[in-house]
Protein backbone atom coordinates (compact mmCIF):
# COMPACT_ATOMS: atom_id res chain seq x y z
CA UNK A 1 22.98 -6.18 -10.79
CA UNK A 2 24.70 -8.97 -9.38
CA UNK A 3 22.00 -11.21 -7.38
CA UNK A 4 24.06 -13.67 -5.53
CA UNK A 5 24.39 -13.16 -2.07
CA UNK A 6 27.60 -12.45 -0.50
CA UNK A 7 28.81 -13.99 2.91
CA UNK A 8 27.35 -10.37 4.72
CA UNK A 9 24.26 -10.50 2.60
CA UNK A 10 23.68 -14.40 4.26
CA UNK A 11 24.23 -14.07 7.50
CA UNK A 12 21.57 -11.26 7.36
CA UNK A 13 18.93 -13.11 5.68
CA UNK A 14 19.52 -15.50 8.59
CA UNK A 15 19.40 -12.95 11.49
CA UNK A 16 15.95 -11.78 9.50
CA UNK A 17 14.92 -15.35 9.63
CA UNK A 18 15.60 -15.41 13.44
CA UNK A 19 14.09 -12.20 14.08
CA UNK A 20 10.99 -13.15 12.84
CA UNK A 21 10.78 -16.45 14.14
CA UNK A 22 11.25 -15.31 17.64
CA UNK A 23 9.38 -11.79 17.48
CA UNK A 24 6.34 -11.88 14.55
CA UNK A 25 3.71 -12.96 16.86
CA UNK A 26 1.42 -16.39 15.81
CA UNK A 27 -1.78 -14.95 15.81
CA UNK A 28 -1.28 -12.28 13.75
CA UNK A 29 0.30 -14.70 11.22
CA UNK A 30 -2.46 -17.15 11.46
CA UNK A 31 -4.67 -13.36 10.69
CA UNK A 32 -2.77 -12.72 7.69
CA UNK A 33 -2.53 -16.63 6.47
CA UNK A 34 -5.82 -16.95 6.82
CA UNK A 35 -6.86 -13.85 5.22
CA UNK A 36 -9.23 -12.75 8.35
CA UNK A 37 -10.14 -9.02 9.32
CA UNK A 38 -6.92 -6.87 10.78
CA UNK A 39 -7.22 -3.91 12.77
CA UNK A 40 -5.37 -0.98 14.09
CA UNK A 41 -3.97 -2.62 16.65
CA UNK A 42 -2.54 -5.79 14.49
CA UNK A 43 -0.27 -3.25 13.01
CA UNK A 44 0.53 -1.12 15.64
CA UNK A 45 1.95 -3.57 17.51
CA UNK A 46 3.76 -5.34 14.73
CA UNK A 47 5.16 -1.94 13.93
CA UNK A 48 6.02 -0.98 17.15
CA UNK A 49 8.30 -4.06 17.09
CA UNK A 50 10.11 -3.54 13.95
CA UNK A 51 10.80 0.13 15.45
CA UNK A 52 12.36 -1.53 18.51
CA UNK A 53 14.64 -3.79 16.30
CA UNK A 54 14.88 -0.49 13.72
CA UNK A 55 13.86 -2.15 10.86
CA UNK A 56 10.48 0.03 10.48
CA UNK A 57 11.41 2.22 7.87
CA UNK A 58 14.05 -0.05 5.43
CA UNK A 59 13.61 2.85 2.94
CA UNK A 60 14.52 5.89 5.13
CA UNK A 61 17.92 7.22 5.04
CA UNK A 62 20.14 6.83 8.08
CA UNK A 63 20.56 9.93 9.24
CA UNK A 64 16.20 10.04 9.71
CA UNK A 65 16.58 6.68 11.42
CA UNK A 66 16.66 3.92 8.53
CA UNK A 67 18.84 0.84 8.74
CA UNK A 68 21.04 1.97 6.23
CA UNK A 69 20.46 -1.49 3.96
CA UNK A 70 21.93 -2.14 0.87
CA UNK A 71 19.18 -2.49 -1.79
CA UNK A 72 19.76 -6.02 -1.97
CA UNK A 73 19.58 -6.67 2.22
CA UNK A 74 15.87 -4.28 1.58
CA UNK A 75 15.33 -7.32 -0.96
CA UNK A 76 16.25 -9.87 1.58
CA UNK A 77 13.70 -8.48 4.45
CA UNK A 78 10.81 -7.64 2.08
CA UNK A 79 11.19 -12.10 0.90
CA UNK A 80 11.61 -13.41 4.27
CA UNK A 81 8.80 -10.92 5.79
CA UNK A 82 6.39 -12.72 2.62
CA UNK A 83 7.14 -16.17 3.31
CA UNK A 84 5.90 -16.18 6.47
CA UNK A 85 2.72 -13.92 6.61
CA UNK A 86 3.98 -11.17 8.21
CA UNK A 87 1.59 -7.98 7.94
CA UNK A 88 2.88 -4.88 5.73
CA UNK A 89 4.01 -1.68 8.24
CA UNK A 90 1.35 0.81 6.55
CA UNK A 91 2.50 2.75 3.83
CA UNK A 92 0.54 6.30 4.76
CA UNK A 93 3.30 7.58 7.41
CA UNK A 94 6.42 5.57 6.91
CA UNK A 95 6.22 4.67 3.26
CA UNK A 96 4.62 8.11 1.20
CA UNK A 97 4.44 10.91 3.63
CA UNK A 98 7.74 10.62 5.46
CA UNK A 99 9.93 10.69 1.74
CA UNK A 100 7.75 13.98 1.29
CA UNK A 101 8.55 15.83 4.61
CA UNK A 102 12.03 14.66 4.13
CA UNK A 103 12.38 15.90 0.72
CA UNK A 104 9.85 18.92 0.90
CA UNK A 105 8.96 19.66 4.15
CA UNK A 106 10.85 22.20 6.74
CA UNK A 107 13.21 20.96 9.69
CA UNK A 108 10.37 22.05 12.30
CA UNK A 109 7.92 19.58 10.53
CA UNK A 110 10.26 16.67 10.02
CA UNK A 111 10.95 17.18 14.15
CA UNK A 112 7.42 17.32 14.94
CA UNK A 113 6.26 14.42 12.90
CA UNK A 114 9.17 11.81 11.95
CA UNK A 115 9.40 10.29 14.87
CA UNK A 116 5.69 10.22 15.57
CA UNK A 117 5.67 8.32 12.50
CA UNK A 118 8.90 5.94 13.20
CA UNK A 119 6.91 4.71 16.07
CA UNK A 120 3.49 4.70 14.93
CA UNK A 121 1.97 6.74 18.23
CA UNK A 122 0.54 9.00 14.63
CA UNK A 123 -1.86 7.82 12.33
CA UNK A 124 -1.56 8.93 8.70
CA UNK A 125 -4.57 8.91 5.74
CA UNK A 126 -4.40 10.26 2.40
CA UNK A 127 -6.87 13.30 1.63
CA UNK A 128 -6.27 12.50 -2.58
CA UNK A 129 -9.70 11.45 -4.27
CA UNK A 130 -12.88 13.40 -4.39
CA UNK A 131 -16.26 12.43 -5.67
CA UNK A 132 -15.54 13.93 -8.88
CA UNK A 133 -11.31 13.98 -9.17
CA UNK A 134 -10.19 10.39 -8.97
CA UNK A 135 -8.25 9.26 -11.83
CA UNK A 136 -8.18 13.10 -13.41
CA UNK A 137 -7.18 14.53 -10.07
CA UNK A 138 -5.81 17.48 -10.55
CA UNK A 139 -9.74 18.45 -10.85
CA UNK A 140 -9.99 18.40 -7.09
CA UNK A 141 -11.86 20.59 -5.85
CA UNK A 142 -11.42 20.85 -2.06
CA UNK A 143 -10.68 24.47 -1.34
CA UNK A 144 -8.27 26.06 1.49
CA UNK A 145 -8.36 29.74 1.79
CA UNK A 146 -6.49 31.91 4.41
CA UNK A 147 -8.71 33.71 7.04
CA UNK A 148 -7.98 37.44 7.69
CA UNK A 149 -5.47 37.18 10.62
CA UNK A 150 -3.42 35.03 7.68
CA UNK A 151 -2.53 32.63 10.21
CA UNK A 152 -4.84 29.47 9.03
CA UNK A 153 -6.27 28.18 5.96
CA UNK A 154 -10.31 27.46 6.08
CA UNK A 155 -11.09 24.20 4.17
CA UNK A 156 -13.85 23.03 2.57
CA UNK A 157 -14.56 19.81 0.57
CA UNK A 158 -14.78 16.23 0.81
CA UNK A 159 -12.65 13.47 0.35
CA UNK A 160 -13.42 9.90 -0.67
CA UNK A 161 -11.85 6.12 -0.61
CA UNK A 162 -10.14 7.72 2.60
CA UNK A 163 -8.27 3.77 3.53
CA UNK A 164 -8.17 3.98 7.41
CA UNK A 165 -9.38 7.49 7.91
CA UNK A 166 -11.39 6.01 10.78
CA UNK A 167 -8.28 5.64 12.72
CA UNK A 168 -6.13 8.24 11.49
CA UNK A 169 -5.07 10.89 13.59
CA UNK A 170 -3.87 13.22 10.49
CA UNK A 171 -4.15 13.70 6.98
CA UNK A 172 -2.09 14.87 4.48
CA UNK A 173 -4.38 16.21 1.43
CA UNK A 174 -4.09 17.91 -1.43
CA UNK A 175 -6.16 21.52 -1.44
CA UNK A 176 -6.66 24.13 -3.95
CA UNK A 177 -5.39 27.53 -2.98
CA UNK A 178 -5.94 29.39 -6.17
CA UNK A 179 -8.17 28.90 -9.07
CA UNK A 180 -5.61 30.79 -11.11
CA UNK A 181 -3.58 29.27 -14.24
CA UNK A 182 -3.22 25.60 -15.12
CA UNK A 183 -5.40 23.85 -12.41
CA UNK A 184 -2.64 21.66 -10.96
CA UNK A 185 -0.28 25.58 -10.20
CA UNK A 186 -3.36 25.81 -7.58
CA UNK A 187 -2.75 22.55 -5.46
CA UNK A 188 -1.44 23.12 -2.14
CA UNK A 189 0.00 20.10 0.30
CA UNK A 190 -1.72 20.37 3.66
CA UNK A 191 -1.33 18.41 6.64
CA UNK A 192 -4.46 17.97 8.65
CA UNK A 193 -5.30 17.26 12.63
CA UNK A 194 -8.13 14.78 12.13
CA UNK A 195 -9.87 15.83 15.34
CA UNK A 196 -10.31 19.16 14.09
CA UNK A 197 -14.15 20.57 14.44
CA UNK A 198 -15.58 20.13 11.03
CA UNK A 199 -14.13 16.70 9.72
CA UNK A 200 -16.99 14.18 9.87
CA UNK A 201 -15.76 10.55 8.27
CA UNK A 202 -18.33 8.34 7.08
CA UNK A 203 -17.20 4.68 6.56
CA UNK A 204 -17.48 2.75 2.88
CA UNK A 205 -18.12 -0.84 3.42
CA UNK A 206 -16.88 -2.50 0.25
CA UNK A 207 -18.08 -5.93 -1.59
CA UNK A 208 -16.16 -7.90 0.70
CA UNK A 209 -17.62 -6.59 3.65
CA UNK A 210 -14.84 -5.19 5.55
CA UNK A 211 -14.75 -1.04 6.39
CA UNK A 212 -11.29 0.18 5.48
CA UNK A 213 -12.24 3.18 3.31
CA UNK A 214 -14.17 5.86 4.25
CA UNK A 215 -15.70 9.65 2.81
CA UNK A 216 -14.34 12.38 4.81
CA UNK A 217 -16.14 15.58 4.55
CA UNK A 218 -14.44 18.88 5.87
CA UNK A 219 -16.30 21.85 6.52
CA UNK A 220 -14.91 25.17 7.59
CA UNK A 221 -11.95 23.21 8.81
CA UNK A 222 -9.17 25.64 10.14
CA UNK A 223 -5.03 24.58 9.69
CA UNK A 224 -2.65 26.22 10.65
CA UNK A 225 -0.33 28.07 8.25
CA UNK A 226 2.58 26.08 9.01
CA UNK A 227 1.04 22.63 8.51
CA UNK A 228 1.55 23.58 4.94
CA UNK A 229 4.58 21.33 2.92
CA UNK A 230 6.53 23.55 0.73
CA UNK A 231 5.29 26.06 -0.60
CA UNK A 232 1.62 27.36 -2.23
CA UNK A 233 0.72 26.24 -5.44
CA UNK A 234 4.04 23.13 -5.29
CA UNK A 235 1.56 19.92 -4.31
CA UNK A 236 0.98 18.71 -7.48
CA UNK A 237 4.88 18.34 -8.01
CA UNK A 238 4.62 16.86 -4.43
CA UNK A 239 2.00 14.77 -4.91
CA UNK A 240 3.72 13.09 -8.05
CA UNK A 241 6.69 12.47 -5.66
CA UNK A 242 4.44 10.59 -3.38
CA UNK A 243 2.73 8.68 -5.80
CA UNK A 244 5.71 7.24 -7.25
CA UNK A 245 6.63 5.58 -3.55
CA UNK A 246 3.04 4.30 -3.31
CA UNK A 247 3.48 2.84 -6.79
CA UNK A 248 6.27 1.04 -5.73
CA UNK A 249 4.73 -0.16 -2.65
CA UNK A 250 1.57 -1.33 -4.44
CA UNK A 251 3.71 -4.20 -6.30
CA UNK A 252 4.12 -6.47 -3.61
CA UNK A 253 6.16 -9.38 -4.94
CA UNK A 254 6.81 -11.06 -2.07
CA UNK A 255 3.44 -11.57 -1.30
CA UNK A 256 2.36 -12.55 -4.71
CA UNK A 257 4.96 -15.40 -4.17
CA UNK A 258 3.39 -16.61 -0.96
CA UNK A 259 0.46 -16.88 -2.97
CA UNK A 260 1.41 -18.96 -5.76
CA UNK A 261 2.88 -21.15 -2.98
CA UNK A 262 -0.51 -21.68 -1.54
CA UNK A 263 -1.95 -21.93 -4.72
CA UNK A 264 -0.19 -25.09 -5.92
CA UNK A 265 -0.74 -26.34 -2.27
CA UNK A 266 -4.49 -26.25 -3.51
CA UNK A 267 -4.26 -27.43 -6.72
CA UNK A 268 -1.83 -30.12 -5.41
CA UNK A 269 -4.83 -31.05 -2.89
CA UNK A 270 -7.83 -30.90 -5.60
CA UNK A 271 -8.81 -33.87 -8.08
CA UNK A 272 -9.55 -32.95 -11.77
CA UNK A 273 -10.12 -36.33 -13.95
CA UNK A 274 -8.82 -38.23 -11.03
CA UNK A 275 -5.93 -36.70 -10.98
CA UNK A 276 -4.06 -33.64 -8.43
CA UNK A 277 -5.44 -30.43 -10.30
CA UNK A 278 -1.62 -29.56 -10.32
CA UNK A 279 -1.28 -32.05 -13.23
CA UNK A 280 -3.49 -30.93 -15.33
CA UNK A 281 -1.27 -29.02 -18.27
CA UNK A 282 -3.74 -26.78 -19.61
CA UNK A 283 -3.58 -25.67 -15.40
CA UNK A 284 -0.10 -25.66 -15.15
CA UNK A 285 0.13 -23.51 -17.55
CA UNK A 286 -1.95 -21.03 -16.49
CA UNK A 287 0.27 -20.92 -12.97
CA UNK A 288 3.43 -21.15 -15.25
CA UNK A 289 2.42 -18.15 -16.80
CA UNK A 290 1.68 -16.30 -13.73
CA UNK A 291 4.91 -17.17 -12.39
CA UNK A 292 6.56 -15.64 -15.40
CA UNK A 293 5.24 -12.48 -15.01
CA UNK A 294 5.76 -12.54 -11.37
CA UNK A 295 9.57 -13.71 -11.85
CA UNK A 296 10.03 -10.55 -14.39
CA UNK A 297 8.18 -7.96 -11.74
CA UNK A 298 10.69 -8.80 -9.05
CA UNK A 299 13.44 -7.89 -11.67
CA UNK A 300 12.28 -4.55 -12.23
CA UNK A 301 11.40 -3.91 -8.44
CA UNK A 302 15.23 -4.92 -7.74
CA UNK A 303 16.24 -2.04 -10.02
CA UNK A 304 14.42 0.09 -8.68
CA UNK A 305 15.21 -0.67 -5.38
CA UNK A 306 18.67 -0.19 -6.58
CA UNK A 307 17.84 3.62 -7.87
CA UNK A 308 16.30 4.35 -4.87
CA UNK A 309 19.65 2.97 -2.77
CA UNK A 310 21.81 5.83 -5.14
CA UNK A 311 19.18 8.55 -3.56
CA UNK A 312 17.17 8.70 -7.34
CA UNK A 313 13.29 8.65 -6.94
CA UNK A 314 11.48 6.31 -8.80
CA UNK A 315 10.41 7.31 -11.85
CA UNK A 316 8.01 5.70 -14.73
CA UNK A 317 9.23 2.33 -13.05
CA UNK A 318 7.05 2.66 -10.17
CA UNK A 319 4.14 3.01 -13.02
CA UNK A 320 5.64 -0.11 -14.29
CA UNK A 321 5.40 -2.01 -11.28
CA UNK A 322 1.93 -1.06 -9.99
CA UNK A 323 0.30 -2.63 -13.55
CA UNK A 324 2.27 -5.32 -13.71
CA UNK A 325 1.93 -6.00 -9.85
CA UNK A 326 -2.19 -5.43 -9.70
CA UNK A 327 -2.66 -7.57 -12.79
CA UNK A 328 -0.68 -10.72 -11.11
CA UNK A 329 -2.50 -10.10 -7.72
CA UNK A 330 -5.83 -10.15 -9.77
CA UNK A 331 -4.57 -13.28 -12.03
CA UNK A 332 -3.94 -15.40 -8.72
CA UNK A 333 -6.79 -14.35 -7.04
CA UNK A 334 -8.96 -16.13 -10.37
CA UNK A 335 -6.47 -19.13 -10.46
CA UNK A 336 -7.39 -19.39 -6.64
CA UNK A 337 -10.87 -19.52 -7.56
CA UNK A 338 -10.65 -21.83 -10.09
CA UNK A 339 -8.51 -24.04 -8.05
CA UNK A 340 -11.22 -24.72 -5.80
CA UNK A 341 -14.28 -25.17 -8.80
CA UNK A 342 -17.31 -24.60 -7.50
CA UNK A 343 -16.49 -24.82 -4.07
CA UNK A 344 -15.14 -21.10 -4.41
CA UNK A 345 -19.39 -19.95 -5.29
CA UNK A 346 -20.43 -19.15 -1.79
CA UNK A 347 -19.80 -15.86 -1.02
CA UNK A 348 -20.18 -14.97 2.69
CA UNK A 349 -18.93 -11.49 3.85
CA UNK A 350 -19.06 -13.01 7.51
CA UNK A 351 -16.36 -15.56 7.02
CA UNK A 352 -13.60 -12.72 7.01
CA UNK A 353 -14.27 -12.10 10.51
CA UNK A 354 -12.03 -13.55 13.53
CA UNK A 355 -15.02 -14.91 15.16
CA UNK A 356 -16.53 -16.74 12.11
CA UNK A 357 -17.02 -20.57 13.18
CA UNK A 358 -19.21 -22.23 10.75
CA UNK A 359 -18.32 -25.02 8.68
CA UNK A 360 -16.58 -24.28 5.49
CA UNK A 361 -18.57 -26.22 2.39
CA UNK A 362 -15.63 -27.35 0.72
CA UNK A 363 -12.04 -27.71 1.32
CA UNK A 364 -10.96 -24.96 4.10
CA UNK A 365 -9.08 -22.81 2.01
CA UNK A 366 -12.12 -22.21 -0.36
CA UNK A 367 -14.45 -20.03 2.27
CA UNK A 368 -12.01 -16.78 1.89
CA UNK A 369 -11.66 -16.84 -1.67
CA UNK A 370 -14.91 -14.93 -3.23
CA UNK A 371 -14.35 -12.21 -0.70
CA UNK A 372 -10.91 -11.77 -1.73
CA UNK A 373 -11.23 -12.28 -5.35
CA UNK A 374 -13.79 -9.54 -5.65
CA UNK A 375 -12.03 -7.38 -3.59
CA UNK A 376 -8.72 -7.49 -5.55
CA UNK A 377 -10.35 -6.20 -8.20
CA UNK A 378 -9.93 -2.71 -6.65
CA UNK A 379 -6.01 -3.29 -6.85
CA UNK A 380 -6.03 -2.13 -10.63
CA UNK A 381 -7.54 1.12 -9.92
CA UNK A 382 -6.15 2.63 -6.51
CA UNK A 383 -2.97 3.95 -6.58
CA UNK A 384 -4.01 5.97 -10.07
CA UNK A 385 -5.45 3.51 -12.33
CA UNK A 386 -3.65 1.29 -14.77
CA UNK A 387 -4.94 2.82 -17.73
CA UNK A 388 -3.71 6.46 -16.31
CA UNK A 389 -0.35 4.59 -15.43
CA UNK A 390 0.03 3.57 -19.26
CA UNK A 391 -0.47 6.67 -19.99
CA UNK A 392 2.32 7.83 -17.72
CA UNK A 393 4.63 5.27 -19.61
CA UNK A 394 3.59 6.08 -22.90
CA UNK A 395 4.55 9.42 -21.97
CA UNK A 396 7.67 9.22 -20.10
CA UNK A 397 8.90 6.25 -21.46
CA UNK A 398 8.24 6.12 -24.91
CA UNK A 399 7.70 10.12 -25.82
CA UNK A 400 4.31 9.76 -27.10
């Protein structure tokens, strides 16, 4: 790969930097910076401006609406996008289900829901885990079965860590149409109406306060026929497809770069032995490391950027990427911590809310931290867990 920018790839990066300097708006910036609560409506309406530009969907091929970028310019918007703050478009629609009805799904579906998704007026969850099939989840359990007319399936089950199923206005899910054979030959692709009769979602606060997940229970829930991707018995093959784009997704270099820039803004602010924390070798050390890893990550997300540009889907790279990418987000969110000492103990739930004016004990920066360090922690085992993704490399990788 050759990584130096030519002429065409420059003047892009600066028409990104313009872009965003004249159209990201400040206060959701100052959200994100700040590490404060988002909403719906945060991304919506950052979305619905990078669908006015057409820069929504970098990874979508051209003739479905994408930009057409070379894997390099994708490179290019993904940096400037992380240095300053802006939100990620949300991966359910544009990122993991829209690569699945392209691939998979029939021309009657991609009409009815592409565009939906392009401009975020539809909003995607993921019906994956169950109570019982998270990390082995081809043990789902959640059962569609055709009525007599033959014209919709009846569902039954539940569905859990649902992120954003409180908004969505679909789901895809996986179902199980037969109990016949090798469990994952009975998992079906279904896309569901959330405002079906029968769905109740209940919301999962987690440890840092915040609702973004949620259990979704569906009972006697009736889809049509044709909201059905492929055909029976093919959503385990689908769902593999999908997984591999979420993989990918769940890196985030850019963002881990922002990161370690505001964590040697800290550590240049703290004292240890009288001295900027950012002095302290056994520290720097710890961030040089870090930085390392993170500098190695963003070589393997290039190349697979670059498969994905030749129309190849990622394979056991995207595995790759989500372990190494959760275990630097987890190692800066500690070095964060530590940054700030003791400072980083309290642990108040209310100070990720927009309205939150109390005074911060310790240096501003600090009051975030122990709500984001603990939720992090999660990063390691959504997205298929890094001990199932070593697996996965062992396997595809290394024949084992």
């Amino acid at each position: 790969m050759d990584l130096n920018y030519s002429p065409e790839d420059q003047k892009f990066q600066l028409e990104v930097r313009e872009f965003l300097a004249n159209e990201y708006p400040a206060d959701l910036q100052k959200k994100v910076a700040n590490g404060t609560k988002l909403v719906k409506e945060d991304y919506v309406r950052w979305q619905k401006i990078l669908a006015k530009k057409g820069w929504v969907a970098p990874g979508w091929p051209e003739e479905f609406g994408g930009p057409g970028w070379t894997p390099v310019q994708k490179y290019i918007f993904d940096e400037e996008c992380g240095l300053v703050n802006s939100l990620r478009t949300v991966a359910f629609g544009l990122v993991m289900l829209a690569p699945v009805l392209m691939k998979f799904g029939t021309e009657e579906q991609r009409e009815k829901y592409l565009g939906d998704i392009y401009n975020s007026d539809v909003w995607w969850c993921q019906g994956y885990s169950e109570p019982n099939a998270g990390s082995d989840l081809a043990s789902l359990q959640t059962k569609a079965i055709k009525d007599e007319s033959g014209e919709n399936y009846i569902v039954n089950g539940t569905k859990i860590w649902t992120t954003q199923g409180h908004y969505a206005d679909m789901m895809f899910a996986l179902v199980r149409t037969s109990q016949e054979d090798k469990k994952q030959k009975g998992i079906s692709f279904l896309l569901i109406d959330m405002n079906t009769p029968g769905i109740t979602v209940d919301p999962i606060v987690t440890v840092d306060g915040m609702h973004v997940v949620n259990q979704v229970f569906l009972e006697d829930v009736k889809v049509p026929v044709e909201n059905l991707v492929g055909t029976e018995g093919l959503g385990w093959t689908i769902a593999k497809s999908l997984l591999m784009h979420e993989r990918t997704y769940i890196a985030q270099v850019p963002r881990s770069k922002k990161q370690i820039e505001r964590l040697k803004k800290i550590a240049t602010k703290e004292q240890y032995n009288g001295k900027p924390l950012i002095e302290d070798p056994a520290f720097k050390a710890k961030i040089s490391a870090v930085e390392i890893e993170l500098m190695a990550l963003e070589m393997t997300n290039l190349r697979v950027l670059s498969k994905l540009a030749s129309g190849d889907a990622p394979g056991a790279e995207s595995s790759l990427l989500k372990v190494k990418g959760t275990e630097v987000q987890q190692s800066i969110t500690a070095l964060l911590m530590e940054a700030v000492g003791y400072f980083g103990f309290p642990y108040s739930k209310e100070v990720m809310l927009n309205d939150w004016q109390d005074e911060a004990i310790g240096p501003e920066e600090a009051a975030v931290l122990a709500p984001h360090y603990f939720d992090w922690r999660k990063s390691s085992i959504y997205g298929g867990s890094n001990e199932i993704q070593k697996n996965i490399m062992a396997k595809a990788v290394l024949g084992l």
